[in-house]
C-alpha atoms as a PDB file:
ATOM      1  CA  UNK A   1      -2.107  18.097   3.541  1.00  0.00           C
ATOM      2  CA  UNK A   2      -1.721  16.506   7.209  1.00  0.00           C
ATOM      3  CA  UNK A   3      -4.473  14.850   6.646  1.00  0.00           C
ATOM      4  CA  UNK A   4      -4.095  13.261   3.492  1.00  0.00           C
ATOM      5  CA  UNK A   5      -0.836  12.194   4.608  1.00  0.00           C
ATOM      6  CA  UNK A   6      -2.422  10.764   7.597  1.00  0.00           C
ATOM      7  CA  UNK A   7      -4.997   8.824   5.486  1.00  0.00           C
ATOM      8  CA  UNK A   8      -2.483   7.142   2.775  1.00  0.00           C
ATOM      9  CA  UNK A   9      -0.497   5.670   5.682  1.00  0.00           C
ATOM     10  CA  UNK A  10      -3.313   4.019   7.105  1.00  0.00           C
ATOM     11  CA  UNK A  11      -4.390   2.909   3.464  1.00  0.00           C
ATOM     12  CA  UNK A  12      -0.789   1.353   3.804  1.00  0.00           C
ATOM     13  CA  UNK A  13      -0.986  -0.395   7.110  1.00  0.00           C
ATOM     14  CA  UNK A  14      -4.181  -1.721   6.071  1.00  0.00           C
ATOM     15  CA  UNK A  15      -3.072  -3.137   3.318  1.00  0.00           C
ATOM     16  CA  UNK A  16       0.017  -4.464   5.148  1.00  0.00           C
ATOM     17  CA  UNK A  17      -2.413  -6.526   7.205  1.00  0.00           C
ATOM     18  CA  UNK A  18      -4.568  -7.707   4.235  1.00  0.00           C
ATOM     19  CA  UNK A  19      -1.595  -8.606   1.832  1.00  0.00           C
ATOM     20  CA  UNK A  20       1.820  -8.982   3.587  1.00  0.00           C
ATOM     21  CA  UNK A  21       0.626 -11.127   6.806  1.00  0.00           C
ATOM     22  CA  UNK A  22      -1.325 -13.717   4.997  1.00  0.00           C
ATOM     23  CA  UNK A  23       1.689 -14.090   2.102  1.00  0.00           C
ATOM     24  CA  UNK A  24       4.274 -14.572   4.624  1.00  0.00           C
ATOM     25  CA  UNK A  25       2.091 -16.991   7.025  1.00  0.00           C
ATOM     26  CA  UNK A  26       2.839 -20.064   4.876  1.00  0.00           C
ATOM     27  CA  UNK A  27       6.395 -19.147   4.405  1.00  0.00           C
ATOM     28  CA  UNK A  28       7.272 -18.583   7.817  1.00  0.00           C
ATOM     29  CA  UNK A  29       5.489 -22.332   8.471  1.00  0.00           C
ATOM     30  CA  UNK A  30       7.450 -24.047   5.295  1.00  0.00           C
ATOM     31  CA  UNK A  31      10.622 -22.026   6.870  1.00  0.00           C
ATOM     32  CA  UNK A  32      11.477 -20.551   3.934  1.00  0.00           C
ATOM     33  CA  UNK A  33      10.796 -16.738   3.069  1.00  0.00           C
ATOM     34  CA  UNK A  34      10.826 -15.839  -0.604  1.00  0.00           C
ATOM     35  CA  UNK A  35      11.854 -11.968  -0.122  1.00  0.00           C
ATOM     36  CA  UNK A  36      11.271 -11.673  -3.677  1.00  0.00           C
ATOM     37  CA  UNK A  37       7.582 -11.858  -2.932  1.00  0.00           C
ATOM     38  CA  UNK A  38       7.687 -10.038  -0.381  1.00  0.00           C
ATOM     39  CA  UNK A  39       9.160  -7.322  -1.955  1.00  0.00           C
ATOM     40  CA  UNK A  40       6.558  -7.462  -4.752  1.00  0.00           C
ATOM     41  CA  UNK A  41       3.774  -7.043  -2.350  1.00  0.00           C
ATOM     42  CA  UNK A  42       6.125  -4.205  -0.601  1.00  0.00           C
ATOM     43  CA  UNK A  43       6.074  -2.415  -3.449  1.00  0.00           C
ATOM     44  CA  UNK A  44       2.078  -2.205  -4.324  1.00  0.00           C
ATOM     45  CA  UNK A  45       1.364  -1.664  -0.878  1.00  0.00           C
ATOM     46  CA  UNK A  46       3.572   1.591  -1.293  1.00  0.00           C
ATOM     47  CA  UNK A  47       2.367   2.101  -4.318  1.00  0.00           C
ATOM     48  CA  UNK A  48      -1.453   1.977  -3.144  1.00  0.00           C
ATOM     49  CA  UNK A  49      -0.791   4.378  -0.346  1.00  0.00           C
ATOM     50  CA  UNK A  50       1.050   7.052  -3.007  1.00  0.00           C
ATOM     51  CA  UNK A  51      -2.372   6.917  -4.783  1.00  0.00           C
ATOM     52  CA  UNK A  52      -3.682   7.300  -2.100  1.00  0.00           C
ATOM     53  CA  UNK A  53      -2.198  10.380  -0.911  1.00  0.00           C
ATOM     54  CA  UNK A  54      -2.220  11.937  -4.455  1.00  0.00           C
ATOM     55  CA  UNK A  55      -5.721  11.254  -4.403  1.00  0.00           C
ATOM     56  CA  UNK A  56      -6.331  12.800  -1.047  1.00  0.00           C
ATOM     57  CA  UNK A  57      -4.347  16.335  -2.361  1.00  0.00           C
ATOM     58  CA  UNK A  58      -6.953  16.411  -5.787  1.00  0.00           C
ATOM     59  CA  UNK A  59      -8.973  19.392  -5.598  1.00  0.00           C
ATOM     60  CA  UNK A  60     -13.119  17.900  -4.890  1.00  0.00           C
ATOM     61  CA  UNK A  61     -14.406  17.229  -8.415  1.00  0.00           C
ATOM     62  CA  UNK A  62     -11.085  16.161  -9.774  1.00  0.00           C
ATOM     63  CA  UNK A  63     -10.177  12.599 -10.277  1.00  0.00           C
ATOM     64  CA  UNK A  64      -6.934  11.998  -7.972  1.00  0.00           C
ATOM     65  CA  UNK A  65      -3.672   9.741  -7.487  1.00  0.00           C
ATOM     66  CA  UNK A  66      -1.916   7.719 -10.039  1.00  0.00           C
ATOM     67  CA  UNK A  67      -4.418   7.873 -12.928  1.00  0.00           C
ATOM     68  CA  UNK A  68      -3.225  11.922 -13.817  1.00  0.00           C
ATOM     69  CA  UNK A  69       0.057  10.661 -15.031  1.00  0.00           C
END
């Protein structure tokens, strides 16, 4: 369970670096942050690393994370 934990946060910081950074680049030039977006991208970041975990904790054979519900 350590580990699965483990492996959805990097699955999030990942994706912080591949989605949040190069969405908030150009705002932070044009001085203006739309935290709306930001938020958005926020939320399927989280959202990615919850499947993530979920899918981590399936027993091996299973499918895993978000598409059981």
């Amino acid at each position: 369970m350590k580990d699965a934990l483990i492996k959805a946060l990097l699955e999030m910081g990942r994706l912080i670096v591949l989605a949040v950074i190069p969405v908030a680049i150009p705002m932070v030039e044009a001085a203006k942050i739309d935290w709306k977006l930001i938020l958005i991208v926020a939320v399927v970041t989280l959202l990615r690393g919850i499947d993530k975990y979920l899918h981590e904790l399936a027993p091996e054979g299973e499918a895993g994370g978000l598409v059981r519900f």
